[in-house]
C-alpha atoms as a PDB file:
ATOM      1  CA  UNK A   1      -1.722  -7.207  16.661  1.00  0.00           C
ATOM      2  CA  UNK A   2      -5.403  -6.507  16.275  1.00  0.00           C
ATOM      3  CA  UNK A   3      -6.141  -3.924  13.277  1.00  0.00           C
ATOM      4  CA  UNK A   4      -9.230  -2.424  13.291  1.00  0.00           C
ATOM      5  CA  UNK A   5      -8.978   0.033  10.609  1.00  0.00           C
ATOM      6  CA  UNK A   6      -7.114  -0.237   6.790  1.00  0.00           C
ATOM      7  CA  UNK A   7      -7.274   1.887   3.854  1.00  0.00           C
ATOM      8  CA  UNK A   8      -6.225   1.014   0.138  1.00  0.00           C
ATOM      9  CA  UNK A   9      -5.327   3.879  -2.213  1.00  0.00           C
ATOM     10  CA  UNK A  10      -6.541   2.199  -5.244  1.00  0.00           C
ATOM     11  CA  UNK A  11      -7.475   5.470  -7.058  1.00  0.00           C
ATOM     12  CA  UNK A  12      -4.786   6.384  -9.761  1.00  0.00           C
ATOM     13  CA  UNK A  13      -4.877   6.270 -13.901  1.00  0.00           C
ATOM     14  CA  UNK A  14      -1.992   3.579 -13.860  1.00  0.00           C
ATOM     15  CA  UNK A  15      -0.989   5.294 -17.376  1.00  0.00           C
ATOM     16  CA  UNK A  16       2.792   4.155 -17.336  1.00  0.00           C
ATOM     17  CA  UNK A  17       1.399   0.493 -17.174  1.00  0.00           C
ATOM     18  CA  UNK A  18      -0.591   0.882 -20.364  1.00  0.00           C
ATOM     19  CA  UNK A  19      -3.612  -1.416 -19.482  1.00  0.00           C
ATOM     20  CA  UNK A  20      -6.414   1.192 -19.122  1.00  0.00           C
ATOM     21  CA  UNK A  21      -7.534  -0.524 -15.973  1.00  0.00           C
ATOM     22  CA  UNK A  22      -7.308   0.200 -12.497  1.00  0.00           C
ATOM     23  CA  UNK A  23      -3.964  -1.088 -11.128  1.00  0.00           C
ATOM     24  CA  UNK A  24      -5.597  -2.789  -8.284  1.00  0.00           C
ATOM     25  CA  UNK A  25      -7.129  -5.148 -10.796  1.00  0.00           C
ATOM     26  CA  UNK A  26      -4.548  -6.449 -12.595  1.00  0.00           C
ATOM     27  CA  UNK A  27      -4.783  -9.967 -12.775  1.00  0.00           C
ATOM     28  CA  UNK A  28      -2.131 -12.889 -10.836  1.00  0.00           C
ATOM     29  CA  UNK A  29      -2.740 -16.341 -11.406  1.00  0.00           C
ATOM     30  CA  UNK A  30      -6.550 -15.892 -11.452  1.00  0.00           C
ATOM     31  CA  UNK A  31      -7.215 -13.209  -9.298  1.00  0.00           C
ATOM     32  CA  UNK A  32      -6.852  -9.531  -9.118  1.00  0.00           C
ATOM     33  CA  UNK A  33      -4.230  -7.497  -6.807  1.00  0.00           C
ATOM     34  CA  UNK A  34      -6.702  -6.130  -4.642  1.00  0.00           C
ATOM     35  CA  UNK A  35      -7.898  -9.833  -3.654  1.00  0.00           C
ATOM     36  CA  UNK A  36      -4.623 -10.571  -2.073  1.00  0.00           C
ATOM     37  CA  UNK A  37      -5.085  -7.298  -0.067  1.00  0.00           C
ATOM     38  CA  UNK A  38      -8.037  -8.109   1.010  1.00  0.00           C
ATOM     39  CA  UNK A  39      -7.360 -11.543   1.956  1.00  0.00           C
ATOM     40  CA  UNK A  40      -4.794  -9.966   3.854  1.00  0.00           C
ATOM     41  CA  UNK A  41      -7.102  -7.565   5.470  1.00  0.00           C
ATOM     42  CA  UNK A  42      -9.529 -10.516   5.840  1.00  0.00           C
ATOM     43  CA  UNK A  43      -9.684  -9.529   9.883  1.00  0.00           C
ATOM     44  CA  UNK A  44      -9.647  -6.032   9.370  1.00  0.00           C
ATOM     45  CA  UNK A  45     -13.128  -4.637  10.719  1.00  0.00           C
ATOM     46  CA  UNK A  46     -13.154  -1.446   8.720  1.00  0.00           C
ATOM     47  CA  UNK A  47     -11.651  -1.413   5.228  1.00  0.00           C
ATOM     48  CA  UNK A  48     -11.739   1.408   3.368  1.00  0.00           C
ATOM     49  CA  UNK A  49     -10.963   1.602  -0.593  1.00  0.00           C
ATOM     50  CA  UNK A  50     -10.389   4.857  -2.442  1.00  0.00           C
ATOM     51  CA  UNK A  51     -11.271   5.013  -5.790  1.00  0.00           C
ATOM     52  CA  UNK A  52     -11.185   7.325  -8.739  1.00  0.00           C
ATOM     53  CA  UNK A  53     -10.227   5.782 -12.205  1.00  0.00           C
ATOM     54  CA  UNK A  54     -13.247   3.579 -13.596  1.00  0.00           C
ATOM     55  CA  UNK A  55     -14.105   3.371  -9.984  1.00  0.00           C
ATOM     56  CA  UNK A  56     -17.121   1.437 -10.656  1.00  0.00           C
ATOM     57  CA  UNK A  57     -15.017  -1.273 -12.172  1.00  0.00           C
ATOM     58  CA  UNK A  58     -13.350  -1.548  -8.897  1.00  0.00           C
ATOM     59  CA  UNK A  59     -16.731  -1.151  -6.782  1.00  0.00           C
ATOM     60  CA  UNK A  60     -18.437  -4.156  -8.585  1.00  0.00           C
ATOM     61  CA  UNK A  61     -14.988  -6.636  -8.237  1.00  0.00           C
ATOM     62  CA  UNK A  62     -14.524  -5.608  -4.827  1.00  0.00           C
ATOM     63  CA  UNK A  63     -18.743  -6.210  -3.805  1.00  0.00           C
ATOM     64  CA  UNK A  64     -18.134  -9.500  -4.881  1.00  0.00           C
ATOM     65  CA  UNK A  65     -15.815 -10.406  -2.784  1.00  0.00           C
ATOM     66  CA  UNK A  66     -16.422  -8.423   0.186  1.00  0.00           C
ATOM     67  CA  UNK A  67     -19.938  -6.442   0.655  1.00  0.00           C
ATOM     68  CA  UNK A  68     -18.770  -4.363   3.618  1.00  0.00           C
ATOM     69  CA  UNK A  69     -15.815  -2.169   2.397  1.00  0.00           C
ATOM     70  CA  UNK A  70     -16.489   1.368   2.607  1.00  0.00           C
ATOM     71  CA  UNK A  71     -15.697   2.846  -1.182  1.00  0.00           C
ATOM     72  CA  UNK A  72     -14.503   6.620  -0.656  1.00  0.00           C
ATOM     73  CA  UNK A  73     -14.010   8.329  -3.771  1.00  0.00           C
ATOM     74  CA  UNK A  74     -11.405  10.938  -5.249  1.00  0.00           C
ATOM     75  CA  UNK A  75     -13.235  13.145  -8.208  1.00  0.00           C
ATOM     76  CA  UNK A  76      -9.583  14.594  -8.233  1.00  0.00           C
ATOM     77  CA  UNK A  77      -7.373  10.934  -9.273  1.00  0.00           C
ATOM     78  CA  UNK A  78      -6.081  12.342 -12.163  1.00  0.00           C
ATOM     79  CA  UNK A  79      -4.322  15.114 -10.828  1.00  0.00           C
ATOM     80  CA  UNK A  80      -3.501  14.099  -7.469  1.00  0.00           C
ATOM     81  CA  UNK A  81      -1.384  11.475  -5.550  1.00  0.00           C
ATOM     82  CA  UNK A  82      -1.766   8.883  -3.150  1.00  0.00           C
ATOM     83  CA  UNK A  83      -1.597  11.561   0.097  1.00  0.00           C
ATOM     84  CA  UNK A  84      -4.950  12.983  -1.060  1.00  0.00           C
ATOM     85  CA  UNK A  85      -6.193  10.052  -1.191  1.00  0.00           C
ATOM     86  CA  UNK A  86      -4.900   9.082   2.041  1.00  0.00           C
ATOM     87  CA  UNK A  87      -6.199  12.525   3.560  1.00  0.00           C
ATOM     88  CA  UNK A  88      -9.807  11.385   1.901  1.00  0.00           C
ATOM     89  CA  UNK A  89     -10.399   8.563   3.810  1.00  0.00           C
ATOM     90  CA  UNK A  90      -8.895   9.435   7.130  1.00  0.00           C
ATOM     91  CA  UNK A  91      -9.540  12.840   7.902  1.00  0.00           C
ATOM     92  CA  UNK A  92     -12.960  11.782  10.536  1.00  0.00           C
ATOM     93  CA  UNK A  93     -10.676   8.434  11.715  1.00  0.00           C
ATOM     94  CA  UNK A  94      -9.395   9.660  15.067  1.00  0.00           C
ATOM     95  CA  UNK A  95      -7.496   5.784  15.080  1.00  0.00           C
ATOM     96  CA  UNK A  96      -4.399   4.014  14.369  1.00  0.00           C
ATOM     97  CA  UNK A  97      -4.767   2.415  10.886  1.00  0.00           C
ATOM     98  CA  UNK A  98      -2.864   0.692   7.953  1.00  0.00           C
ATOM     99  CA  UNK A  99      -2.618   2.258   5.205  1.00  0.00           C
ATOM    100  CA  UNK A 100      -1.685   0.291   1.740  1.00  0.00           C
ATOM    101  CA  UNK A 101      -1.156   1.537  -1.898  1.00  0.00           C
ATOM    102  CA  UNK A 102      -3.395  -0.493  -4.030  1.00  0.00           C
ATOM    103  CA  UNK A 103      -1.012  -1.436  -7.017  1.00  0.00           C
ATOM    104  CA  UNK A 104       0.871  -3.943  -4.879  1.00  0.00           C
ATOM    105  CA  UNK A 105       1.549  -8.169  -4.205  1.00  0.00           C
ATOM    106  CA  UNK A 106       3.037  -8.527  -1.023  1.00  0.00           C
ATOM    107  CA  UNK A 107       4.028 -11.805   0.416  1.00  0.00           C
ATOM    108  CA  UNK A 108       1.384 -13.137   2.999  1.00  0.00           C
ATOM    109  CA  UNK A 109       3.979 -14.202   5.348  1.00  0.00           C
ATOM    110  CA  UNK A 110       6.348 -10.808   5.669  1.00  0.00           C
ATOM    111  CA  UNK A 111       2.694  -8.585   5.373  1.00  0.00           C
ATOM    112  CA  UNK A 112       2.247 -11.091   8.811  1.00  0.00           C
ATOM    113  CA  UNK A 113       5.066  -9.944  10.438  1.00  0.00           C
ATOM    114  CA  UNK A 114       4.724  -6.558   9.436  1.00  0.00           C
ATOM    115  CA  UNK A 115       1.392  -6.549  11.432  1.00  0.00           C
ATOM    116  CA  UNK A 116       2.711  -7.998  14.515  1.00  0.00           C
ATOM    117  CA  UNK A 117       5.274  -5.544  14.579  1.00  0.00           C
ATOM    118  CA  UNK A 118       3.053  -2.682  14.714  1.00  0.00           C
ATOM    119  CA  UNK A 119       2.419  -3.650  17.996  1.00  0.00           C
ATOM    120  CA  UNK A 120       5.774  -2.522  19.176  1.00  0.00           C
ATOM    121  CA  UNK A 121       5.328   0.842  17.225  1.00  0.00           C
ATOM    122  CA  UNK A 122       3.027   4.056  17.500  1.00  0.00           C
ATOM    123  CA  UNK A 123       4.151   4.456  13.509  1.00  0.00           C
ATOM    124  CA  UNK A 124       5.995   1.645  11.189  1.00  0.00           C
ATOM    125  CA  UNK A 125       6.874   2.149   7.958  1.00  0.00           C
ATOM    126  CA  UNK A 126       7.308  -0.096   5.252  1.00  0.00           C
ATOM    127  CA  UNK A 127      10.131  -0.619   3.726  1.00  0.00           C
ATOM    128  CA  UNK A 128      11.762  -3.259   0.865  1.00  0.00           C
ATOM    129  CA  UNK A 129      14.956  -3.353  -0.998  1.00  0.00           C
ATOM    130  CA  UNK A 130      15.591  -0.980  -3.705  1.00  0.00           C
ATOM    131  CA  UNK A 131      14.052  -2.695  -6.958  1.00  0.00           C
ATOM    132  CA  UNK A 132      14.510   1.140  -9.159  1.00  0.00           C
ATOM    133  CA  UNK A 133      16.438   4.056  -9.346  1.00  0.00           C
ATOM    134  CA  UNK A 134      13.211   5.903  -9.473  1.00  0.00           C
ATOM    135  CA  UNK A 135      12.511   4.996  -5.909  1.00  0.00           C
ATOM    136  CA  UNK A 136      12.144   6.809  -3.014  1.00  0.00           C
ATOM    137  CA  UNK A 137      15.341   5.739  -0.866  1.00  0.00           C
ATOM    138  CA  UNK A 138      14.972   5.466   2.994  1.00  0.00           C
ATOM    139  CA  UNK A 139      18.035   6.096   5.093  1.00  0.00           C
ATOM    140  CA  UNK A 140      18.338   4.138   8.170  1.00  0.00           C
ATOM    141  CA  UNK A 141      20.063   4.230  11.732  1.00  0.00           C
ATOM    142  CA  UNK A 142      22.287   1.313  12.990  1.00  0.00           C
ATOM    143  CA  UNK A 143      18.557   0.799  15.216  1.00  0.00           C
ATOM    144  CA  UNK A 144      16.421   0.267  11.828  1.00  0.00           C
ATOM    145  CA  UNK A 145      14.990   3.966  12.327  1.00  0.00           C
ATOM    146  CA  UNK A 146      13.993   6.131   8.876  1.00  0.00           C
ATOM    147  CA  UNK A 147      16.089   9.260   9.654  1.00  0.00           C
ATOM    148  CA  UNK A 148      15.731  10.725   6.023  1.00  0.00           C
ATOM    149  CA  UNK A 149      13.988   9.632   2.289  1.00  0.00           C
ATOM    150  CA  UNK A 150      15.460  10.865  -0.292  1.00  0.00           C
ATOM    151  CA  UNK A 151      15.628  10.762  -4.377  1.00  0.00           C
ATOM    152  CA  UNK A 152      18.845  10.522  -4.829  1.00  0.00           C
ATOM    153  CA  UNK A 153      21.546   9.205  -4.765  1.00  0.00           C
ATOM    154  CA  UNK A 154      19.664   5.614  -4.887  1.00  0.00           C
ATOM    155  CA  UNK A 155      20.033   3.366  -1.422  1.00  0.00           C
ATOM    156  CA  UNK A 156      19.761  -0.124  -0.746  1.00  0.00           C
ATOM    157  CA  UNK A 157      15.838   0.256   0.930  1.00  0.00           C
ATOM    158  CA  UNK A 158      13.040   2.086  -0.538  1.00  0.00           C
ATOM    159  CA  UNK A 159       9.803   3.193   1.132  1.00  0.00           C
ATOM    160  CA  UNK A 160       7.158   0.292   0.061  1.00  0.00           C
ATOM    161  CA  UNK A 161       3.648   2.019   0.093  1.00  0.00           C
ATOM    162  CA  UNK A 162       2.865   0.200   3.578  1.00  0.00           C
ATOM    163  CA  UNK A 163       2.693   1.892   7.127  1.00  0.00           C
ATOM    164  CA  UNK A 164       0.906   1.957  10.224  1.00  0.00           C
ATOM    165  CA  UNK A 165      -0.014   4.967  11.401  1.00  0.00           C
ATOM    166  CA  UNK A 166      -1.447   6.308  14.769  1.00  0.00           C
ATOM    167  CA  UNK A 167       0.026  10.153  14.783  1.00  0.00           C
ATOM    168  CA  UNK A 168      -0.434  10.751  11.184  1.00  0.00           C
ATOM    169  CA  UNK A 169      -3.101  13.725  10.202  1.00  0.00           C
ATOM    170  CA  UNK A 170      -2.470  13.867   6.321  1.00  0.00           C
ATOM    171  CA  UNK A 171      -3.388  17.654   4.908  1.00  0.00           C
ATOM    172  CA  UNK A 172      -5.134  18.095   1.719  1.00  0.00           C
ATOM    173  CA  UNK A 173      -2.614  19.902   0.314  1.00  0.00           C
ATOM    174  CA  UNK A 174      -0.555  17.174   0.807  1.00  0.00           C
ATOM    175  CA  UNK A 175       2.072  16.161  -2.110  1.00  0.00           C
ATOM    176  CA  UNK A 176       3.447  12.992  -1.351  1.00  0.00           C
ATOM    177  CA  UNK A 177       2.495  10.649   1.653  1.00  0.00           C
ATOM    178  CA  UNK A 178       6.182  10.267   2.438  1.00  0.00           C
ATOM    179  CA  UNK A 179       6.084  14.104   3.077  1.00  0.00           C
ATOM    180  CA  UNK A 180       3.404  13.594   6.056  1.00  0.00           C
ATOM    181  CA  UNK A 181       5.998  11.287   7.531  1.00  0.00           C
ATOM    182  CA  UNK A 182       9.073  13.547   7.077  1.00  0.00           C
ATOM    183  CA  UNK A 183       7.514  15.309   9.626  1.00  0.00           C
ATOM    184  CA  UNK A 184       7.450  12.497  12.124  1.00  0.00           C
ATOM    185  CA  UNK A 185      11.179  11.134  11.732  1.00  0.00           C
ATOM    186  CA  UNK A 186      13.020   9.985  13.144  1.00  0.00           C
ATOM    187  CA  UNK A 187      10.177   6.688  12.778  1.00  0.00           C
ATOM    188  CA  UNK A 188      10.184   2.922  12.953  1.00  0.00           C
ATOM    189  CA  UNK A 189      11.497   0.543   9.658  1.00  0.00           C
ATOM    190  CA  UNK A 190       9.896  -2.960   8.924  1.00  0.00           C
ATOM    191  CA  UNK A 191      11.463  -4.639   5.896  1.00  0.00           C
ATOM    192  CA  UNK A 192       8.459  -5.821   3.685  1.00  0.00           C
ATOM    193  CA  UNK A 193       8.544  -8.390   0.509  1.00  0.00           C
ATOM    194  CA  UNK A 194       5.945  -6.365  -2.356  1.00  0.00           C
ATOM    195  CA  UNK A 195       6.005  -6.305  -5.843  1.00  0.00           C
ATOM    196  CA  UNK A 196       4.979  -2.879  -6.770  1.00  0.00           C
ATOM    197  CA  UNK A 197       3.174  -2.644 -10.463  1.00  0.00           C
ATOM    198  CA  UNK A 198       3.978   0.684 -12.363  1.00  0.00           C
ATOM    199  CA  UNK A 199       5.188  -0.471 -15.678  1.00  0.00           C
ATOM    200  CA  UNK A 200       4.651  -3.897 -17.561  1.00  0.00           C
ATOM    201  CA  UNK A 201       8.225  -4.910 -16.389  1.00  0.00           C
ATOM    202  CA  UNK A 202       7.214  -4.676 -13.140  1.00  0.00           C
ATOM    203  CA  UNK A 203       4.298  -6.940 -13.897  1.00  0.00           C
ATOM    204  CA  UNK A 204       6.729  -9.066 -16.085  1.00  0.00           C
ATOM    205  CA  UNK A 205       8.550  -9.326 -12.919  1.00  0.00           C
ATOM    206  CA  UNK A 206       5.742 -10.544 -10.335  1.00  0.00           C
ATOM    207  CA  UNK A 207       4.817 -13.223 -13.219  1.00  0.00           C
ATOM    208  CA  UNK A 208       8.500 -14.707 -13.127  1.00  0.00           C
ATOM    209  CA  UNK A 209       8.327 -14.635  -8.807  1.00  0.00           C
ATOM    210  CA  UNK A 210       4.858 -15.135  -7.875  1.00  0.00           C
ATOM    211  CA  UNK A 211       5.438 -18.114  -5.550  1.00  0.00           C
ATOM    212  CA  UNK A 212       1.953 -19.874  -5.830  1.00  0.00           C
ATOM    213  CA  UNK A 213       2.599 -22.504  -3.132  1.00  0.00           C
ATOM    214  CA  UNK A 214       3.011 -19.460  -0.392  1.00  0.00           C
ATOM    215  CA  UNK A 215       0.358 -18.258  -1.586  1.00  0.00           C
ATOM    216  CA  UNK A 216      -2.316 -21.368  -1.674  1.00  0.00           C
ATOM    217  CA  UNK A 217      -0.653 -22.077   2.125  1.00  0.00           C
ATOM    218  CA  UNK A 218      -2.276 -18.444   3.582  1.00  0.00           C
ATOM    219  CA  UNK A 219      -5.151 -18.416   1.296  1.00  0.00           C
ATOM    220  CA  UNK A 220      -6.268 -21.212   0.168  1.00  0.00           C
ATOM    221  CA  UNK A 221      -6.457 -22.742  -3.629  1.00  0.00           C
END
């Protein structure tokens, strides 16, 4: 599946984390969060990173690495969510893209077949197995389909901060991305492997399962 367009919601405070950096640059094994994403996104043509909290900090890390990205920023990060952010960068894209929260690992080979499944799908959503109660839940059909998210009570998948989108228009008033898709269900499952970083046991967690030799395989040492 050829992607041509990608955007990274790497905007937020992070505050339940307690670093005072930008999630996205919270270092594994050498490297920051948001250079796994973008090795992932390597062949992406048009990658697109929103940014809000010391967004500068991200600017200059992500330069380095890549001198193309397209930086859109969100005066509003500290009292808005992911949608807005989402709405910020895609409301002139008339295209299917991928769309990926920034605070994220996720395993080069399952982001791989993630991708080529989106070329079976108009929409696919990402989903992984519940790691919190704090989650939002996913309920699925016996034919992998999202027919409702919910808070509670807790399920066995959650939605993973991952899709691929080509009927999505998010609204500025948006409150929650999984809200845009509520209005598209029933919609398309793909079970991702991510490590999502909102506290330090999260982070704690990722430490104790980053597999290194996957990782060195897909990317390189």
């Amino acid at each position: 599946m050829n992607i041509e367009h990608a955007v990274i919601s790497a905007a937020g405070l992070g505050s339940r984390l307690g670093l005072d950096i930008p999630k996205c640059l919270v270092e594994l094994e050498g490297h920051s969060l948001i250079y796994y994403l973008l090795q992932l996104l390597k062949d992406v043509r048009d990658v697109r990173i929103v940014v809000g909290f010391k967004e500068q900090e991200v600017i200059d890390y992500v330069r380095a690495i890549r001198r193309d990205v397209t930086f859109v920023r969100n005066p509003n990060y500290a009292h808005s969510s992911n949608a807005y952010s989402l709405h910020l960068a895609t409301r002139h894209l008339d295209a299917p893209f991928l769309s990926i929260d920034g605070d994220m690992y996720v395993e080069p080979e399952s982001f791989v077949r993630f991708v080529d499944a989106c070329a079976n799908h108009r929409n696919l959503i990402g989903i992984s197995k519940s790691f919190t109660e704090e989650a939002v839940f996913v309920e699925l059909d016996q034919h992998q389909m999202i027919q409702h998210f919910r808070r509670d009570p807790p399920g066995a998948y959650e939605w993973c901060g991952i899709a691929y989108f080509s009927d999505l228009v998010v609204s500025p008033g948006a409150k929650f991305v999984y809200n845009e898709i509520e209005n598209m269900l029933p919609v398309a499952a793909e079970i991702v492997d991510v490590f999502e970083i909102d506290t330090p046991q999260d982070l704690d967690y990722l430490y104790r399962n980053f597999n290194r030799e996957k990782q060195e395989e897909y990317f390189g040492r």
